[in-house]
Protein backbone atom coordinates (compact mmCIF):
# COMPACT_ATOMS: atom_id res chain seq x y z
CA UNK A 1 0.00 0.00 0.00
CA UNK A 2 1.02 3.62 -1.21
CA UNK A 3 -0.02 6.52 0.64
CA UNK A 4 0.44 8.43 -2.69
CA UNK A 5 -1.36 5.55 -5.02
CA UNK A 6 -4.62 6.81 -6.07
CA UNK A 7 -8.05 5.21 -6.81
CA UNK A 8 -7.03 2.67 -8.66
CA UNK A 9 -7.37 -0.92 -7.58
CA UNK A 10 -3.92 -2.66 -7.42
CA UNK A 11 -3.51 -6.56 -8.23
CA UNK A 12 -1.48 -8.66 -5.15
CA UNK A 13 -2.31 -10.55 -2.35
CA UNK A 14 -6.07 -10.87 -0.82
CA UNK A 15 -7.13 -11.16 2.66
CA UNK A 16 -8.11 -14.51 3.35
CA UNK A 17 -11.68 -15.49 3.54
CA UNK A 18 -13.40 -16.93 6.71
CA UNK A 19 -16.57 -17.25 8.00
CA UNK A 20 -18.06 -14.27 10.24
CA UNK A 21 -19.29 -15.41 13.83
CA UNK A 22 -22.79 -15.57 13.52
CA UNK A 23 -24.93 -14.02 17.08
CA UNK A 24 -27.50 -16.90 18.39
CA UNK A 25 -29.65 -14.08 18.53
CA UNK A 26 -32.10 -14.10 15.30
CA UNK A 27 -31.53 -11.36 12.93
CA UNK A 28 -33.69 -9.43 10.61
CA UNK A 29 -32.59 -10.38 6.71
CA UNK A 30 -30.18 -7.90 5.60
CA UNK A 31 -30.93 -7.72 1.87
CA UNK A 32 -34.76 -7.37 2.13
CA UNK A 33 -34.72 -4.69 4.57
CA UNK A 34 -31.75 -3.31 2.13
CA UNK A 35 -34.20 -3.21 -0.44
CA UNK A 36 -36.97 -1.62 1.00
CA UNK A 37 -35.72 1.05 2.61
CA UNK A 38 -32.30 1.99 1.76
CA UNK A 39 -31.80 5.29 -0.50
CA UNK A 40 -28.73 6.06 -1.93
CA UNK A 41 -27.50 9.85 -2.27
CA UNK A 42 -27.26 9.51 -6.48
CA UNK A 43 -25.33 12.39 -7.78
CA UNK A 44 -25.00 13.71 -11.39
CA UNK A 45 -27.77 13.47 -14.43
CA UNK A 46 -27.38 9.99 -16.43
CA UNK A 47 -27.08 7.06 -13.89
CA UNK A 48 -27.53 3.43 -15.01
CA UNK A 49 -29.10 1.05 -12.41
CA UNK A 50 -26.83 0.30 -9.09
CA UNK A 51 -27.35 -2.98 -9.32
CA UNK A 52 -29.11 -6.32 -9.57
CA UNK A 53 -28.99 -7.91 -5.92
CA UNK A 54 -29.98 -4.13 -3.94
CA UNK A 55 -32.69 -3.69 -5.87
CA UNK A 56 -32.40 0.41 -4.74
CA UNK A 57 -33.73 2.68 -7.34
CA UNK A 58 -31.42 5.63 -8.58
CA UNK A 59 -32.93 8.65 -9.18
CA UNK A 60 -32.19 11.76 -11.01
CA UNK A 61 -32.28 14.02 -8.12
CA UNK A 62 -29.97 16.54 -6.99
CA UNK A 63 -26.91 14.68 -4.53
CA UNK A 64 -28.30 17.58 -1.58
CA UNK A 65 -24.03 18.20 -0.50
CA UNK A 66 -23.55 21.01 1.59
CA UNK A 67 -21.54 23.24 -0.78
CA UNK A 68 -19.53 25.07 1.50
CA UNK A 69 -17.29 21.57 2.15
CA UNK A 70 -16.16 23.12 -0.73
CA UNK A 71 -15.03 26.54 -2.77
CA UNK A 72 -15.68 27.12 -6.50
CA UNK A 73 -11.77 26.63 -7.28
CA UNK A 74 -12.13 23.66 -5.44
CA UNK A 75 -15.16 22.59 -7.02
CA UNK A 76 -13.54 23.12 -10.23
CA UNK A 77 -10.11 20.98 -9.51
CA UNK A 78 -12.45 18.20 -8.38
CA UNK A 79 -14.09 18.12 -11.73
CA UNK A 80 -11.00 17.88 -13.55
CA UNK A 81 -9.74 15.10 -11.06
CA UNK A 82 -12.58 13.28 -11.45
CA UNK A 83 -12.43 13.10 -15.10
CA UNK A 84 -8.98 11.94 -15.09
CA UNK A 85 -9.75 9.29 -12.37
CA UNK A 86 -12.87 8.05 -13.80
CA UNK A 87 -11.65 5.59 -17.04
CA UNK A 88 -8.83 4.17 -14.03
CA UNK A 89 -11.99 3.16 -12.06
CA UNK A 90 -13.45 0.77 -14.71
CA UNK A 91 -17.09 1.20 -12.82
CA UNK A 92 -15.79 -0.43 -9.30
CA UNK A 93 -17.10 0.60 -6.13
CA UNK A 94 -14.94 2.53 -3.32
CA UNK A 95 -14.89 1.58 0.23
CA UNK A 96 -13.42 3.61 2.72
CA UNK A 97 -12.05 2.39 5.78
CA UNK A 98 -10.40 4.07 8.81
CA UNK A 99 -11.24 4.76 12.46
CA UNK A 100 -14.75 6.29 14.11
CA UNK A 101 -14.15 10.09 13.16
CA UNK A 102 -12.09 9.73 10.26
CA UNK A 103 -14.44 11.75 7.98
CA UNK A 104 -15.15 8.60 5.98
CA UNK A 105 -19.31 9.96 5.47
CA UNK A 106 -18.09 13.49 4.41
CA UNK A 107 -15.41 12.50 2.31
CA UNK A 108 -17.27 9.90 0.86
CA UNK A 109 -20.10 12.52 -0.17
CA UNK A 110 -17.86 14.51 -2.02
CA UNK A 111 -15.96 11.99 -3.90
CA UNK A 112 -19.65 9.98 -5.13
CA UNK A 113 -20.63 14.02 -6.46
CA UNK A 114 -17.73 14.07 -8.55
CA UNK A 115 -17.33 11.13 -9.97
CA UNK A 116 -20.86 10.63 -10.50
CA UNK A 117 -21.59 7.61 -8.47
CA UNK A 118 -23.95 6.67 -5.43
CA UNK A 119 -23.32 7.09 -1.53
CA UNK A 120 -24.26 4.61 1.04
CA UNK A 121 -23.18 4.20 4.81
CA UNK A 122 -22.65 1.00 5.44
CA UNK A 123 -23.95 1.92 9.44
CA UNK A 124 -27.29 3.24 7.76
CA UNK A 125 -27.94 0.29 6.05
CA UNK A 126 -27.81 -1.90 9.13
CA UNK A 127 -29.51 0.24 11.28
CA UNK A 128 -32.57 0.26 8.26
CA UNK A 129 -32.11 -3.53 8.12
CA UNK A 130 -32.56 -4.14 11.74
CA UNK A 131 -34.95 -1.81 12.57
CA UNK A 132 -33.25 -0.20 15.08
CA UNK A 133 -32.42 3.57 15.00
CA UNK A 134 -28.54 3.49 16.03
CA UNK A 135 -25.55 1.32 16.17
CA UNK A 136 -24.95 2.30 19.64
CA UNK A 137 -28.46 1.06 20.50
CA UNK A 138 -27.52 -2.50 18.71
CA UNK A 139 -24.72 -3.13 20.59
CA UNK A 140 -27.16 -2.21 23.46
CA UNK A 141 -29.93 -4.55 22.73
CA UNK A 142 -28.08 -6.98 20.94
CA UNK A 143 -24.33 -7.09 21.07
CA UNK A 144 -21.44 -6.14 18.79
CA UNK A 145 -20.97 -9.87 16.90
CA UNK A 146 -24.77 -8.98 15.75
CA UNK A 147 -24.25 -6.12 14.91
CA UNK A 148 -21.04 -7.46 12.34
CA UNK A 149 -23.02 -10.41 11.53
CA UNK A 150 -25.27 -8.08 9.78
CA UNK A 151 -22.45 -5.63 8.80
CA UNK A 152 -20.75 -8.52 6.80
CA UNK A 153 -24.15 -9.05 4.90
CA UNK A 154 -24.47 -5.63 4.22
CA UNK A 155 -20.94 -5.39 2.51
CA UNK A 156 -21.97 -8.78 0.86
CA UNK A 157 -24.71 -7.07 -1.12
CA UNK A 158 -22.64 -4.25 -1.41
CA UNK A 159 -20.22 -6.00 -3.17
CA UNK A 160 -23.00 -7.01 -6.04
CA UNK A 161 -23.18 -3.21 -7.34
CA UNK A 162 -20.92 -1.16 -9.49
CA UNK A 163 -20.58 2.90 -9.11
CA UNK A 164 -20.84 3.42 -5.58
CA UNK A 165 -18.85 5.08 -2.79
CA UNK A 166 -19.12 3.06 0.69
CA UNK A 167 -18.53 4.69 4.12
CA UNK A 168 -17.75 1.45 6.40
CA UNK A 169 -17.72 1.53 9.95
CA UNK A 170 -14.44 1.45 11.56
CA UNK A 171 -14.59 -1.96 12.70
CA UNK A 172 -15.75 -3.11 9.42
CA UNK A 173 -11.85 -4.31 8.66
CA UNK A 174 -11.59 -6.48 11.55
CA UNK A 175 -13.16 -9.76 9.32
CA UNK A 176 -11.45 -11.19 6.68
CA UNK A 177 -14.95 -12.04 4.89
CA UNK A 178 -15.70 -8.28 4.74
CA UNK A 179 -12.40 -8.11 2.53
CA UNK A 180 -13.35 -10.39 0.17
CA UNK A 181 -16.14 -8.26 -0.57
CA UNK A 182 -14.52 -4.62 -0.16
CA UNK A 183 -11.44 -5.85 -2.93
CA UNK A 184 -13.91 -6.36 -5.56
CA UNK A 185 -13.87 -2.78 -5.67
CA UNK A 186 -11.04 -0.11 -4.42
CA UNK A 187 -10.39 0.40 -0.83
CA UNK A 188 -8.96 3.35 0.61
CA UNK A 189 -7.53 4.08 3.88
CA UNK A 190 -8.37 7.23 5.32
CA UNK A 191 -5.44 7.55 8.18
CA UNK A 192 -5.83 10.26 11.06
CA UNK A 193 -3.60 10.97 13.51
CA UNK A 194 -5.27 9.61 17.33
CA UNK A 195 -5.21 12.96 18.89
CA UNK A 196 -6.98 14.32 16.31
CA UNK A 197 -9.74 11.92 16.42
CA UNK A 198 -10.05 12.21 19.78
CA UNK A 199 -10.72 15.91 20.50
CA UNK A 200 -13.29 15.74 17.57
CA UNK A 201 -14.87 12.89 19.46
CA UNK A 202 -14.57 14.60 22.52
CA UNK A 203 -16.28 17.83 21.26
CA UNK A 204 -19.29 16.09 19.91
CA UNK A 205 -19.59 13.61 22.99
CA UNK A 206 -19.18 9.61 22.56
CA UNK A 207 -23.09 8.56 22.61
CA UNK A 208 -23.31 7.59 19.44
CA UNK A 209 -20.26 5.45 19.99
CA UNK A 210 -20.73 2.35 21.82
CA UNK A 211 -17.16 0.97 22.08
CA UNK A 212 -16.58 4.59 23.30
CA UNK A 213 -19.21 5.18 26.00
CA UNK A 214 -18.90 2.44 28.48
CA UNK A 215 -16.13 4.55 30.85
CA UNK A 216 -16.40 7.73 32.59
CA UNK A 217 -13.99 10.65 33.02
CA UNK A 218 -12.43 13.01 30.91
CA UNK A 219 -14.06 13.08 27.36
CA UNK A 220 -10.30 13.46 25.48
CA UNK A 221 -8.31 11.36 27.70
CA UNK A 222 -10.96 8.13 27.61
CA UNK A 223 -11.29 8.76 23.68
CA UNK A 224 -7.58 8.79 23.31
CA UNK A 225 -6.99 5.73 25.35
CA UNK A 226 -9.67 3.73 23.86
CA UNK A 227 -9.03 4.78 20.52
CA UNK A 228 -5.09 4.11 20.75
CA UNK A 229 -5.86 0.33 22.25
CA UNK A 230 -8.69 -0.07 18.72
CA UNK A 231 -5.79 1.19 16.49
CA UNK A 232 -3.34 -1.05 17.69
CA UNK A 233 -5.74 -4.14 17.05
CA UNK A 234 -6.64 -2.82 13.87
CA UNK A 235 -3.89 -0.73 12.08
CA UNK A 236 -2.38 -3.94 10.21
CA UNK A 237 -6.62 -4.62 8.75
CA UNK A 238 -6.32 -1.56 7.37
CA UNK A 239 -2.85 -1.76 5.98
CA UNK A 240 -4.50 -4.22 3.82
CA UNK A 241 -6.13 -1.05 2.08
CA UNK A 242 -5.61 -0.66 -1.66
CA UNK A 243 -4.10 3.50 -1.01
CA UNK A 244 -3.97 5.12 2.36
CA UNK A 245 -4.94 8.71 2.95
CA UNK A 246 -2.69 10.01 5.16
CA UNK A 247 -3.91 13.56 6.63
CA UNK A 248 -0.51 13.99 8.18
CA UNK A 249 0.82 14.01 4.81
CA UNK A 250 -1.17 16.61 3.53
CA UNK A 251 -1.31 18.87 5.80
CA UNK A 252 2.79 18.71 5.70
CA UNK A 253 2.41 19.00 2.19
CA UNK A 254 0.03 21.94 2.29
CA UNK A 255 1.94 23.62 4.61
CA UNK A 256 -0.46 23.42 7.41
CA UNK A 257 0.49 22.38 11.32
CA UNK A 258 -2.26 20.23 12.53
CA UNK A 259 -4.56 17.95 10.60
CA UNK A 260 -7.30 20.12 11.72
CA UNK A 261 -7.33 22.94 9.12
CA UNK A 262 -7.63 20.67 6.26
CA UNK A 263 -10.90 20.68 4.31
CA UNK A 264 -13.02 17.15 2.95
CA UNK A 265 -12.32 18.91 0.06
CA UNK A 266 -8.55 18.68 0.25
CA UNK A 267 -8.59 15.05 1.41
CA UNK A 268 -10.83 14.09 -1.58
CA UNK A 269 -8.70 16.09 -4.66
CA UNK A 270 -5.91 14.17 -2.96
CA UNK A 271 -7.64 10.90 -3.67
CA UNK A 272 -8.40 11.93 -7.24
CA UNK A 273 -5.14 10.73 -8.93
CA UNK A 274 -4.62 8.76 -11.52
CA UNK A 275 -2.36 5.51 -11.45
């Protein structure tokens, strides 16, 4: 992996396959509830069908980004990005992977409006197919393994479409069998620095993040600590990306001290190279 490789998918050795612990709890099928309620943020004004398997309707309608992620320059080098990434992606699907915070959703937004494919959170879609209105509250009801049981399914499905952008959830690396699904498309790392991750997590509270929420004390310090002992069981799962992101690297390169002045636009042009 190549922090500076771009969207292209590159050929070598797979993550080997396995079979996700399934929960003895009984779980709602993923695909139907998939199908009937999941909507996909389509961008741009001539989209084919997703897919066969998520039988999701993509319509024409306006991808409803919040411009100012965004200035018109930038607006304008993503276009021209886009177009030169575009024939490299041969129609495959992006997943992005990387730690709770990581500005996988925002960045993902941006990259589906440019190149003209769809959006889905992986997250979403198992909340819809569960029926339950938060992953925090499925860990709560339920437990994690459920919760990845259904994950895995999701990313199965997934896997079936062309001409999407997918926003994983940060444990989504930890099972082989998710692999297998995310490298039929291009997977891409999206690598922030710990400290940074957790004073955003700290500002917005840790609620909606259930392997965050269990301890009490200081907001930053618990995020930090529990976030430091995830990375360390995870960094090598996401080494396994196709390209890493690396904000450190950017902001470095754009002259900037701290990962926190950088733009979702400036991570995504950085992403839009051709290899």
């Amino acid at each position: 992996m190549d922090a500076g490789v771009g969207l292209r998918a590159k050929p070598g050795a797979r993550a080997g396959l396995g079979n996700p612990r399934r929960s003895s709890t009984a779980r709602v099928p993923v695909r139907f509830a998939v199908e009937k309620f999941a909507q996909p943020l389509v961008l741009g004004s001539d989209r084919r069908s997703c897919g066969a398997k998520l039988k999701v309707s993509c319509s024409r309608k306006p991808a409803g980004i919040d411009k100012t992620y965004y200035s018109a320059d930038e607006a304008l080098v993503l276009k021209q990005k886009a177009e030169d990434v575009v024939p490299y992606l041969n129609d495959r699907c992006i997943y992005l992977v990387g730690m709770m915070g990581s500005g996988k959703t925002t960045v993902g937004k941006i990259l589906a409006e440019v190149l003209g494919y769809s959006f889905f959170d992986s997250d979403k879609l198992v909340e819809k197919a569960v029926g339950i209105s938060s992953v925090a509250e499925i860990f709560q009801l339920h437990s994690e393994a459920f919760f990845r049981d259904n994950e895995s399914e999701v990313l199965r499905d997934l896997s079936s479409m062309h001409r999407l952008v997918v926003a994983t959830g940060g444990g989504a690396v930890i099972r082989p069998i998710n692999w297998s699904y995310m490298k039929k498309g291009s997977t891409i790392w999206l690598d922030v620095p710990l400290d940074a991750l957790a004073r955003r997590i700290a500002a917005v509270g840790t609620a909606s993040r259930p392997l965050l929420h269990q301890e009490s004390g200081d907001p930053y310090a618990k995020a930090y600590a529990k976030l430091t002992a995830l990375f360390e069981q995870r960094m090598d799962s996401y080494a396994n990306a196709d390209a890493r992101v690396s904000l450190e690297h950017i902001a470095v390169k754009q002259g900037h001290s701290n990962v926190t002045t950088l733009t979702p636009s400036a991570i995504a042009i950085e992403r839009l190279v051709p290899s």
